[in-house]
Protein backbone atom coordinates (compact mmCIF):
# COMPACT_ATOMS: atom_id res chain seq x y z
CA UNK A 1 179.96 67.42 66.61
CA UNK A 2 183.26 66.00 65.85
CA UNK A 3 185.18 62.96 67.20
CA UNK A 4 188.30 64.46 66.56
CA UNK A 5 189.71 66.66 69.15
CA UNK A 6 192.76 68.68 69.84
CA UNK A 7 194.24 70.18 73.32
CA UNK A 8 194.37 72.76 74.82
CA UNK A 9 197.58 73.71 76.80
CA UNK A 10 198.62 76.59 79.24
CA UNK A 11 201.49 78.47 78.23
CA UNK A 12 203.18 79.10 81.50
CA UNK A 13 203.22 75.10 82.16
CA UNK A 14 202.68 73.56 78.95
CA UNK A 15 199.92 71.36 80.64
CA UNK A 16 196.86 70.56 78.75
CA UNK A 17 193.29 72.05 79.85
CA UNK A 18 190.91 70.80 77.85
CA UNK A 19 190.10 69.42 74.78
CA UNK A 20 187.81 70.85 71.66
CA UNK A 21 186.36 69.23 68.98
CA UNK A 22 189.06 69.76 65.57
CA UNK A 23 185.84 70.62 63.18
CA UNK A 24 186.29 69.54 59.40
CA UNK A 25 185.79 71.64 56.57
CA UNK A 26 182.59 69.86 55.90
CA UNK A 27 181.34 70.25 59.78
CA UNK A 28 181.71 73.93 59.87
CA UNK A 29 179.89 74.53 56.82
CA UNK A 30 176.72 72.73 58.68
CA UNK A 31 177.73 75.29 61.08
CA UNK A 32 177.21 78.02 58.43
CA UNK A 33 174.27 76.14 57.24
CA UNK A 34 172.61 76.38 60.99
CA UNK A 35 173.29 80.05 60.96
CA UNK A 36 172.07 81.05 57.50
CA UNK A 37 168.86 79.42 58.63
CA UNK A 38 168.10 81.43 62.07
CA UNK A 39 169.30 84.49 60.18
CA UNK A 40 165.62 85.07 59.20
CA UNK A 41 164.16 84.59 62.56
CA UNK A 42 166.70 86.63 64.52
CA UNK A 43 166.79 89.91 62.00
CA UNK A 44 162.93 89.73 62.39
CA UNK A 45 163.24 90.07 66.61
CA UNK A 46 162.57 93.36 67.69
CA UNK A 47 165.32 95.80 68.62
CA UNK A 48 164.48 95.94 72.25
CA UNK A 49 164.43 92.29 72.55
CA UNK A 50 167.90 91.68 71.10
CA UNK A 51 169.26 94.48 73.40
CA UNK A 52 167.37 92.74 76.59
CA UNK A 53 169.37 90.10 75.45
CA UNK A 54 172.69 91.85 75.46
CA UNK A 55 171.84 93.20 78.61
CA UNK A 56 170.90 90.33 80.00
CA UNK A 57 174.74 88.35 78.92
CA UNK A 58 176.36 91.58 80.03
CA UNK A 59 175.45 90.91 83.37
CA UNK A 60 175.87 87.04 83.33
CA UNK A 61 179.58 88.18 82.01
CA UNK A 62 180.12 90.18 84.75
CA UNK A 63 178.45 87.48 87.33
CA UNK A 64 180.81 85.23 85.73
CA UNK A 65 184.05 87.13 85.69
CA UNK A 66 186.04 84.80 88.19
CA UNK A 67 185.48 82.21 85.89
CA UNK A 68 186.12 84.02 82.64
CA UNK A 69 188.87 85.34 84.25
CA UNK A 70 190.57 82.06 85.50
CA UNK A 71 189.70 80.73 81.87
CA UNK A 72 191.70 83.18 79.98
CA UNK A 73 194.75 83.56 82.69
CA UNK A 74 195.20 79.42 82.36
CA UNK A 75 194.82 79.13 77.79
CA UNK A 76 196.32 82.76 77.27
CA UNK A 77 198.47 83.25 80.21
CA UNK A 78 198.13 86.74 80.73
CA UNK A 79 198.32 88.12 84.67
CA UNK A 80 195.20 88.37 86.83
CA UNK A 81 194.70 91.69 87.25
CA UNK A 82 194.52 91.92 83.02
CA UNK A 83 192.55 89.34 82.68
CA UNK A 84 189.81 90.55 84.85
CA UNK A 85 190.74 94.55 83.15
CA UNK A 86 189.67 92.14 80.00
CA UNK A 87 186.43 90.35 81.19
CA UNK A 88 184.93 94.02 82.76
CA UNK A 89 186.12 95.66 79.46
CA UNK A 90 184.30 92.80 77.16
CA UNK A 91 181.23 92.78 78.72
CA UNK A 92 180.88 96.09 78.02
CA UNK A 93 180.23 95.17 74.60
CA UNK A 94 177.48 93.48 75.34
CA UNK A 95 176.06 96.50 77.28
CA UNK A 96 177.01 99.35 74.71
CA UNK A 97 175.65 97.53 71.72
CA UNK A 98 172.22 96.79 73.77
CA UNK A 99 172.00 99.85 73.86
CA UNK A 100 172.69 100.41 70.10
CA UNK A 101 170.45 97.87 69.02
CA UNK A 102 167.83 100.31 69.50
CA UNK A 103 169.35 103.78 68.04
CA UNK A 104 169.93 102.40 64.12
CA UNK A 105 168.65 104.78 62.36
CA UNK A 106 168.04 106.24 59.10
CA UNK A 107 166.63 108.95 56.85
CA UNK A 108 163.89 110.62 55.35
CA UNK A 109 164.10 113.34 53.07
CA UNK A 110 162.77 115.59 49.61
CA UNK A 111 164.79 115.12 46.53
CA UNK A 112 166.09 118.62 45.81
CA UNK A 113 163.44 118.48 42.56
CA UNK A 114 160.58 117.83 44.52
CA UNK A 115 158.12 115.13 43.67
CA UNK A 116 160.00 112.51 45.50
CA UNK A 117 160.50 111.00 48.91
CA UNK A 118 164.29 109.32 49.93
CA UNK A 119 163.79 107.07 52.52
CA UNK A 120 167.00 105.71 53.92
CA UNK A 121 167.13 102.20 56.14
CA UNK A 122 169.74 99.39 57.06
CA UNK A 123 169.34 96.18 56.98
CA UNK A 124 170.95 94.09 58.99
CA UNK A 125 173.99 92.05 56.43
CA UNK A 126 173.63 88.37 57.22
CA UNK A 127 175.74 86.08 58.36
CA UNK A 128 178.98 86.88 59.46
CA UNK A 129 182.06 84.87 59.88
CA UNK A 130 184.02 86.27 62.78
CA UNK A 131 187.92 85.25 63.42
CA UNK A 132 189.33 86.60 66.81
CA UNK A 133 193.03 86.47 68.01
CA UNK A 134 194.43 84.83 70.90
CA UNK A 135 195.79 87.62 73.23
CA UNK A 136 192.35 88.77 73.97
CA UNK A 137 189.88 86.32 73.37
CA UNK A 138 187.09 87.55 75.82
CA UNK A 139 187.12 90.68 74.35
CA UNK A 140 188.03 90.38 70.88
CA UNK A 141 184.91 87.97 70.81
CA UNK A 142 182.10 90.26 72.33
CA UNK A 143 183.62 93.33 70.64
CA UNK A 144 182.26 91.50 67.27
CA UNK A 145 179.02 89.91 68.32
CA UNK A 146 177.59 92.31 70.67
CA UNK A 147 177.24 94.74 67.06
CA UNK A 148 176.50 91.51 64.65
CA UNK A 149 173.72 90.51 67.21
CA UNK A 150 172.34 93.88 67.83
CA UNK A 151 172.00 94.71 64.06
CA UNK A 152 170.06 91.33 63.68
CA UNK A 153 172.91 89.33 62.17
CA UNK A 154 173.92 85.59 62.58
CA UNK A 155 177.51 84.30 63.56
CA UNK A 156 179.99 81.97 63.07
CA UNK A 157 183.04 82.42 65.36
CA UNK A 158 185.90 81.29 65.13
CA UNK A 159 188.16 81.81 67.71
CA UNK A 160 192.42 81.24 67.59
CA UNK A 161 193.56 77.49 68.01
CA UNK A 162 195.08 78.77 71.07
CA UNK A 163 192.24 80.11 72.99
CA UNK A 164 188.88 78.64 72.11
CA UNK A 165 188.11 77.76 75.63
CA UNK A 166 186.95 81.41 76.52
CA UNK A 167 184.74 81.99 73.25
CA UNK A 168 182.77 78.74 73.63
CA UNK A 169 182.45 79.96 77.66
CA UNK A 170 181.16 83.39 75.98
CA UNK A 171 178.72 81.28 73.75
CA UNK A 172 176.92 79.17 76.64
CA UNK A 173 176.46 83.22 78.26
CA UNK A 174 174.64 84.20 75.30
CA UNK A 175 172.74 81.09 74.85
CA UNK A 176 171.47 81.25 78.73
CA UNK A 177 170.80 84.98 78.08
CA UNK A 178 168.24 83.83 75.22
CA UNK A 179 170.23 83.96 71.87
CA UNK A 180 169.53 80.99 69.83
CA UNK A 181 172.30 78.54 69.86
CA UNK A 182 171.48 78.81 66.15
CA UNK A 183 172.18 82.47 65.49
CA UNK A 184 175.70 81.71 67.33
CA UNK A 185 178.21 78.95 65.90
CA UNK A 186 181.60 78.41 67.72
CA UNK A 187 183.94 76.47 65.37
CA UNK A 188 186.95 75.21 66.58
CA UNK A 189 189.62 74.01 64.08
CA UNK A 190 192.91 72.51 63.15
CA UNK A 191 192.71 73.16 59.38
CA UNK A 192 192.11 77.27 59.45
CA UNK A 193 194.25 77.68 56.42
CA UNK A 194 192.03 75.93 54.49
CA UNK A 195 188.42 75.92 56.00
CA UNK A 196 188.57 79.69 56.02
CA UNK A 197 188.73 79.86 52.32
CA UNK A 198 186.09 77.31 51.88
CA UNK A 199 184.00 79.36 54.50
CA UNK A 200 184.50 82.69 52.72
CA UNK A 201 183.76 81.04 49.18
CA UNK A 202 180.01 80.03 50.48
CA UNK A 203 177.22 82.08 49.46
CA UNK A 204 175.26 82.21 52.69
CA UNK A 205 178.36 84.14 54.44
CA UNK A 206 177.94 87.74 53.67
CA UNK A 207 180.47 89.40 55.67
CA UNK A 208 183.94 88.90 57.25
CA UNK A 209 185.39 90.53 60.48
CA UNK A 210 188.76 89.34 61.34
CA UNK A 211 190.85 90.34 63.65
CA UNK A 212 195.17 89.73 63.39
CA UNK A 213 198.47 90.34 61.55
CA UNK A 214 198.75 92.23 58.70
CA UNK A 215 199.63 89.22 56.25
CA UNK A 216 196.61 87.10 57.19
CA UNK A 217 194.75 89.72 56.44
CA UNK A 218 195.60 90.50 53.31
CA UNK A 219 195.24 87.10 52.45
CA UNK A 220 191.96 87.32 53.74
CA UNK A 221 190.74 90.32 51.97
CA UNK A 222 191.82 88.81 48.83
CA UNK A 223 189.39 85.50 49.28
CA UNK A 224 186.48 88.09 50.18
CA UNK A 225 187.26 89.69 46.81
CA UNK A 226 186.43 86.65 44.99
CA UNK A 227 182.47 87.25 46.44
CA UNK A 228 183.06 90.58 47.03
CA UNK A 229 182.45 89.87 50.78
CA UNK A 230 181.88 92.78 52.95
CA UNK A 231 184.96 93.09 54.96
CA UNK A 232 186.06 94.49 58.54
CA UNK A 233 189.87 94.19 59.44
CA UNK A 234 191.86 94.91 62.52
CA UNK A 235 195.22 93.82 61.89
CA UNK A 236 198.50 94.69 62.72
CA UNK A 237 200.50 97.85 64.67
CA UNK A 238 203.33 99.53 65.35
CA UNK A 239 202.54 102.29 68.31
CA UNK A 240 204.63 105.20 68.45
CA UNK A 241 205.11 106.72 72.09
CA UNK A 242 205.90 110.61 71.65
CA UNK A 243 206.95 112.47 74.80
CA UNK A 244 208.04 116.05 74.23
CA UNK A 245 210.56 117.91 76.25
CA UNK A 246 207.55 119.89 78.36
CA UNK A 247 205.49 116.56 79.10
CA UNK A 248 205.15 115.42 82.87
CA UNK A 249 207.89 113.07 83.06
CA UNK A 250 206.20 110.24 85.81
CA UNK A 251 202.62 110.76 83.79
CA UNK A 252 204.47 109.72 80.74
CA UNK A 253 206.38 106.49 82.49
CA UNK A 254 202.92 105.54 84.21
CA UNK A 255 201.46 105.97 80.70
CA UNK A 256 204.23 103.76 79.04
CA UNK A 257 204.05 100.88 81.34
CA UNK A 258 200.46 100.57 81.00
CA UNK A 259 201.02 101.12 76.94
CA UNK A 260 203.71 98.61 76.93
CA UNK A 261 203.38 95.75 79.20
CA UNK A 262 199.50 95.34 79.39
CA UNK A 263 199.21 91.55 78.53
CA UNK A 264 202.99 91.04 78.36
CA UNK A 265 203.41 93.48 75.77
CA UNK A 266 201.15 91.06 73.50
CA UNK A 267 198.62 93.84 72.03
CA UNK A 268 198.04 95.24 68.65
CA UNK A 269 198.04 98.91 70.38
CA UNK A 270 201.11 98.26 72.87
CA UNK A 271 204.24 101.29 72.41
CA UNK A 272 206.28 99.62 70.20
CA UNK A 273 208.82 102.38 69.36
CA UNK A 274 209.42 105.14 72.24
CA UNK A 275 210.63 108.75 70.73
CA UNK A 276 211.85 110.52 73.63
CA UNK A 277 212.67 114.00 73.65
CA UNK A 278 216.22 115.03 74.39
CA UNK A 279 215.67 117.53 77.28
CA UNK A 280 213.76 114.65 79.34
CA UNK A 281 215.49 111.64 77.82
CA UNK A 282 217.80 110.81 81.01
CA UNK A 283 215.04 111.23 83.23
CA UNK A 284 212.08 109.23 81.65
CA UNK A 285 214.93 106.22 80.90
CA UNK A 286 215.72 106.29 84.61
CA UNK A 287 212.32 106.37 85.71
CA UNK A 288 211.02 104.11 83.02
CA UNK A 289 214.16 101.49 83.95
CA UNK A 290 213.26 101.78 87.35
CA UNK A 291 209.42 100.58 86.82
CA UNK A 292 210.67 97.92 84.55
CA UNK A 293 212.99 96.09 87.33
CA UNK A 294 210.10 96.31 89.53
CA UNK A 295 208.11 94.14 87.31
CA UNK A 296 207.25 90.85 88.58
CA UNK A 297 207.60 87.52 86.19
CA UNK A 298 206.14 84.32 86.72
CA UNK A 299 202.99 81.73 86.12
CA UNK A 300 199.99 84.23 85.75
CA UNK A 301 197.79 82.09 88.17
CA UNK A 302 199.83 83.77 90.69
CA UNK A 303 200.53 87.15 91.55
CA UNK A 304 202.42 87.55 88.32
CA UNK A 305 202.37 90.91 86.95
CA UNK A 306 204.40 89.80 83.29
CA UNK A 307 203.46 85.95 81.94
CA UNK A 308 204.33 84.07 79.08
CA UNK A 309 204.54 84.46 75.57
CA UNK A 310 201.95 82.48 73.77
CA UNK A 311 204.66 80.12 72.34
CA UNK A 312 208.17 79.51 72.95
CA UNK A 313 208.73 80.04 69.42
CA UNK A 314 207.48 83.67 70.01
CA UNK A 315 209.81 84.29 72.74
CA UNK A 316 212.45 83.42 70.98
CA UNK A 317 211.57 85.43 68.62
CA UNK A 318 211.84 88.36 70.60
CA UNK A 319 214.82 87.00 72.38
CA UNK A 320 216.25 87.46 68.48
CA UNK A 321 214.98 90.82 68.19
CA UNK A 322 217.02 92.27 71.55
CA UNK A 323 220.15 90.60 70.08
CA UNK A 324 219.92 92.32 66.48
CA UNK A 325 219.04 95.70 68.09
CA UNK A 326 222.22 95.31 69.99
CA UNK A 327 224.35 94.53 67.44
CA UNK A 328 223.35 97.79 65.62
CA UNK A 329 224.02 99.54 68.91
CA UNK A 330 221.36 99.56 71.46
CA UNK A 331 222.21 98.60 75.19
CA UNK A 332 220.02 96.94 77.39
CA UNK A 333 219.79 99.61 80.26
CA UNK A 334 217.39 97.44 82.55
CA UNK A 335 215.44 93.99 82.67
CA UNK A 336 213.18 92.51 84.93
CA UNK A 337 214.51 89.45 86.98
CA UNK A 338 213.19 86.09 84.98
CA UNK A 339 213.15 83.55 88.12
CA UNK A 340 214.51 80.71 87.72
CA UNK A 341 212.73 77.22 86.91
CA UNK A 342 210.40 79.00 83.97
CA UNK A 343 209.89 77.64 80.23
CA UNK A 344 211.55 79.29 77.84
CA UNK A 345 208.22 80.89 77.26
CA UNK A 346 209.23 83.76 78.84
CA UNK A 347 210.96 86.88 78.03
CA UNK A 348 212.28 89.35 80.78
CA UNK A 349 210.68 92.92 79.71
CA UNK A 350 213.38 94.89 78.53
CA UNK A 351 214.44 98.42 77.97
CA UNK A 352 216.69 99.39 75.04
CA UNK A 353 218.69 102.52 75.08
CA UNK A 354 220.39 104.15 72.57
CA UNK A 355 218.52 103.24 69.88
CA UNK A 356 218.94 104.52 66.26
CA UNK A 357 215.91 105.56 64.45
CA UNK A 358 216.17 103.51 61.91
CA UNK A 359 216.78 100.32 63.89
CA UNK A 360 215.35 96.99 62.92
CA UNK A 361 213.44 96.45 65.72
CA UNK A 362 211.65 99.81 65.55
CA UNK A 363 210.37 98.50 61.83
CA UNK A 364 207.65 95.66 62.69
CA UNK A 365 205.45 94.96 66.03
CA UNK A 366 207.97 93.82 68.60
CA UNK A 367 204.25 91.91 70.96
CA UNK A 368 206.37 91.03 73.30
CA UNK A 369 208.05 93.39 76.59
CA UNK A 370 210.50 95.56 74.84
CA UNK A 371 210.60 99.05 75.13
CA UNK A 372 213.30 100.13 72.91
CA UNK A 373 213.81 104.04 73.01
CA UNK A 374 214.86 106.61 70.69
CA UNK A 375 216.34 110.82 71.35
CA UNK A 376 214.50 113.19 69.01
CA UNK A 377 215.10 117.15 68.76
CA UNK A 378 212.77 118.59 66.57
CA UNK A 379 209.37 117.83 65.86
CA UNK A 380 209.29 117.60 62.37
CA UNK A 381 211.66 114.69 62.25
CA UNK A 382 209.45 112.81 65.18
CA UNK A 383 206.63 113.13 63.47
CA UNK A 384 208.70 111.69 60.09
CA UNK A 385 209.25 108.61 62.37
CA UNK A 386 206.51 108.08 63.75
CA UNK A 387 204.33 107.69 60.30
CA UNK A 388 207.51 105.50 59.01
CA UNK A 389 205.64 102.58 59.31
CA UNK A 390 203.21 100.80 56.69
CA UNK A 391 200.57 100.66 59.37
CA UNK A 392 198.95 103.04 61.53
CA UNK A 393 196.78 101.87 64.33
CA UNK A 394 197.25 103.96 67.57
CA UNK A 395 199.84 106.01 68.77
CA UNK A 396 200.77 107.89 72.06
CA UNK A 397 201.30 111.59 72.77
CA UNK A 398 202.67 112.92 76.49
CA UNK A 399 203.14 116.15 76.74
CA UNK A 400 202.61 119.70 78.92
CA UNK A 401 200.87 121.55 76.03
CA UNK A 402 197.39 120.21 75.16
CA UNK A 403 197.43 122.26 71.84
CA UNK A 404 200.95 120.78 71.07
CA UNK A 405 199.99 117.58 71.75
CA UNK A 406 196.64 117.65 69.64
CA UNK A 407 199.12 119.51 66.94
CA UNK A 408 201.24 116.74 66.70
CA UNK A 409 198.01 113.90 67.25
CA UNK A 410 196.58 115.37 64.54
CA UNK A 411 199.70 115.04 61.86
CA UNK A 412 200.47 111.37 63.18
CA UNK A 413 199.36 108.39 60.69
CA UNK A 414 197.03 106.37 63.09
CA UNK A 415 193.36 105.62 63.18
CA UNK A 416 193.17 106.44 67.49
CA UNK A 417 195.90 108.29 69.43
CA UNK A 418 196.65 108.25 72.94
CA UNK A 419 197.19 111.97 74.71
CA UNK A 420 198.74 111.88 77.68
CA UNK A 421 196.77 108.43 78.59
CA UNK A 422 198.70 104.89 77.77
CA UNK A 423 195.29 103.34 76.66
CA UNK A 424 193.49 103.70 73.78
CA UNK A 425 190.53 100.95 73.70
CA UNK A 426 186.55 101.85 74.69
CA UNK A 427 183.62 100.25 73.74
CA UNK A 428 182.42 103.70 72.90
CA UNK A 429 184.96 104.85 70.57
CA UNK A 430 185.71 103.47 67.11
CA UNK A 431 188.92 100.88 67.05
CA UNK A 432 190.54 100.79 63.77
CA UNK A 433 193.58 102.22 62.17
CA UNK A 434 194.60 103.28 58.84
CA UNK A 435 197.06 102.67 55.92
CA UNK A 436 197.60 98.28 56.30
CA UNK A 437 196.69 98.68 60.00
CA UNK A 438 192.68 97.69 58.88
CA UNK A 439 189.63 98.47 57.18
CA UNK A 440 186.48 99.90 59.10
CA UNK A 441 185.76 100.44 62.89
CA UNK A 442 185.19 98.71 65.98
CA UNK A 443 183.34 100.07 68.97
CA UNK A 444 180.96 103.29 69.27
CA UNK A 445 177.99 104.03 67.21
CA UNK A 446 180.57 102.90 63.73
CA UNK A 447 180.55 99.13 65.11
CA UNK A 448 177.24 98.63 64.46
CA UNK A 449 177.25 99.80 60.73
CA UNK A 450 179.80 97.55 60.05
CA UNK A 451 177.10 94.89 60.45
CA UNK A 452 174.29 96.42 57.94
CA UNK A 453 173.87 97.42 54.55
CA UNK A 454 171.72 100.88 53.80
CA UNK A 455 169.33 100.61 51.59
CA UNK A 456 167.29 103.32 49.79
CA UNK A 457 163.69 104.12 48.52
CA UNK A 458 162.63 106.64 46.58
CA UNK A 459 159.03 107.04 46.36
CA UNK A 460 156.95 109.11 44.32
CA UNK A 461 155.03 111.26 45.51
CA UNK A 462 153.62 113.30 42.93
């Protein structure tokens, strides 16, 4: 392993944690190397086995959650209570694909002409390279190798500079659970800009799931076009948050704080724009501001309900975004109390009034604790606003009418939509979105696919 090192710091204090090893281009593509070479022992391990196995690290997860928990509160500085949502929610990975492992299946059929047998099978693809985000990096982590290691596949993960501590914690739980430490390679890094290329660019890696912005990802899918690497992408959203004028007014502001300030705002599927319907729009901004000043601020190892930002240069960021939207004529109508003494890491969630629809800040993913909220009148012109966005990962419907709400679901550009519920995510259900939100699906029976290749025999049987 590598002499050099770099820290790891907290957020909320800037203190340093830990240290990993800063791998070289050269030392991570041993790593490949190691996991090109169990490849052909772990695709040949029974289903059932490799799902003991998953069981097996979904319960060390959840014996482990303090731990895990305390882990990702201190590198990622999200609260308590959402780190340990996130530990619970990324063991179940581990469970759901165990249970997958064992329920790949195929087909076997006549050719219409007779004479012929189609036999349909998957094979598991081979070794995956797997790069995971920051703001959840239990569950970003399990949510790709629970379905790699089910369908037989080898890993290399690498997890964001920010929060490696968690994956590597993740890693050890697999090994103890009887994955060999071959079939899983953690990779910590300094230098992803340019290992990742190299990485891609190496025959033994046969597929890429990455999980981020938009940008990267393009970037990305354009090395894996070079090899024509099998690709999985998650990137980048911008949630609408549609409440019509017959919705149930506190369901829809329970809905939107959960949709908004889970993790700080800091999620791919957080409300980002919030398209309020005229009839209820006093109400749901008095109720919403009122749930907003009652949020709490502080260091997450606390009783913190809203941390930090991941970097000050984030906040800031933010803190930039608020100012525009004002000068185009948005008022701030309520903020949480920042206390004093904090970094400049954190921002005090915010709620926007008046808001134009075609503000700047309702044009790219806010990730941060701003709820800026716009008055709509008819539905056609909601729905226009909503799908104004290059990407389309989740969105959120509240409203009194089932049918109307499934009506307008159903119109909206976005791979998974929200009715009347301010959450989205389940291992069970595919994860994805659509236009330049992604490519493929996370989660559910789809996961797993995204890990194999089919492969067909026709065999004559004259």
């Amino acid at each position: 392993m590598s002499a050099r090192q770099f820290e790891v710091t907290n957020p909320a204090t800037g203190s340093v944690i830990d240290t990993v090893p800063d791998l070289s281009q050269d030392e991570i593509l041993a790593e490949v190397g190691r996991a090109h070479s169990a490849f052909s022992r772990w695709r040949h391990v029974p289903p059932r086995q490799r799902a003991e196995i998953l069981q097996d690290a979904h319960r060390r997860m959840i014996d482990d959650a303090q731990r895990l928990t305390d882990l990702i509160v201190a590198e990622n500085g999200k609260s308590q209570k959402d780190a340990e949502a996130e530990v619970r929610y990324a063991a179940e990975f581990f469970r759901w694909y165990a249970e997958e492992a064992v329920r790949l299946s195929g087909e076997y059929t006549m050719a219409p002409a007779g004479g012929v047998r189609n036999v349909v099978t998957r094979h598991p693809v081979g070794v995956a390279l797997l790069i995971t985000p920051w703001n959840f990096p239990a569950a970003m982590a399990t949510r790709k190798l629970g379905p790699a290691l089910a369908a037989g596949c080898t890993v290399v993960l690498k997890p964001a500079g920010e929060t490696p501590l968690t994956a590597l914690a993740i890693a050890e739980i697999l090994y103890a659970a009887g994955v060999p430490e071959d079939a899983v390679r953690v990779v910590t890094t300094t230098g992803t800009r340019t290992v990742v290329p190299a990485v891609l660019a190496d025959d033994r890696v046969r597929k890429l799931s990455f999980t981020g912005s938009t940008g990267v990802g393009r970037g990305l899918l354009a090395e894996c076009a070079k090899r024509v690497v099998n690709a999985s992408l998650e990137l980048g959203g911008n949630a609408p948050f549609i409440v019509t004028a017959d919705a149930d007014v506190d369901a829809a502001v329970e809905g939107a704080m959960i949709a908004k300030f889970r993790n700080s705002g800091q999620a791919c599927t957080a409300a980002n724009r919030f398209y309020v319907h005229q009839d209820v729009l006093a109400e749901f901004q008095e109720k919403f501001a009122r749930g907003i000043r009652g949020l709490t601020v502080g260091d997450p190892a606390g009783d913190a309900q809203i941390g930090p930002m991941i970097h000050e240069s984030a906040a800031e960021d933010i803190r930039g975004l608020i100012a525009l939207a004002q000068e185009q004529g948005a008022e701030i109508a309520a903020q949480a109390q920042v206390p004093e003494g904090l970094s400049s890491a954190f921002v005090a969630p915010t709620l926007l009034t008046g808001v134009a629809e075609d503000a700047d800040i309702l044009k790219q993913e806010i990730f941060g604790p701003v709820a800026p909220v716009v008055s709509w009148a008819e539905t056609e012109e909601v729905i226009a606003w909503a799908n104004d966005a290059e990407v389309g990962l989740s969105s959120y419907v509240y409203s009194g009418n089932l049918q109307r709400a499934m009506r307008i679901a159903e119109r909206l550009e976005a791979g998974m939509v929200g009715i009347n519920r301010g959450i989205v995510s389940d291992p069970s259900a595919p994860f994805g979105g659509v236009k330049q939100a992604g490519l493929g699906r996370e989660g559910g029976s789809f996961g797993i696919e995204e890990f194999t290749e089919v492969q067909y025999l026709s065999v004559d049987w004259s």
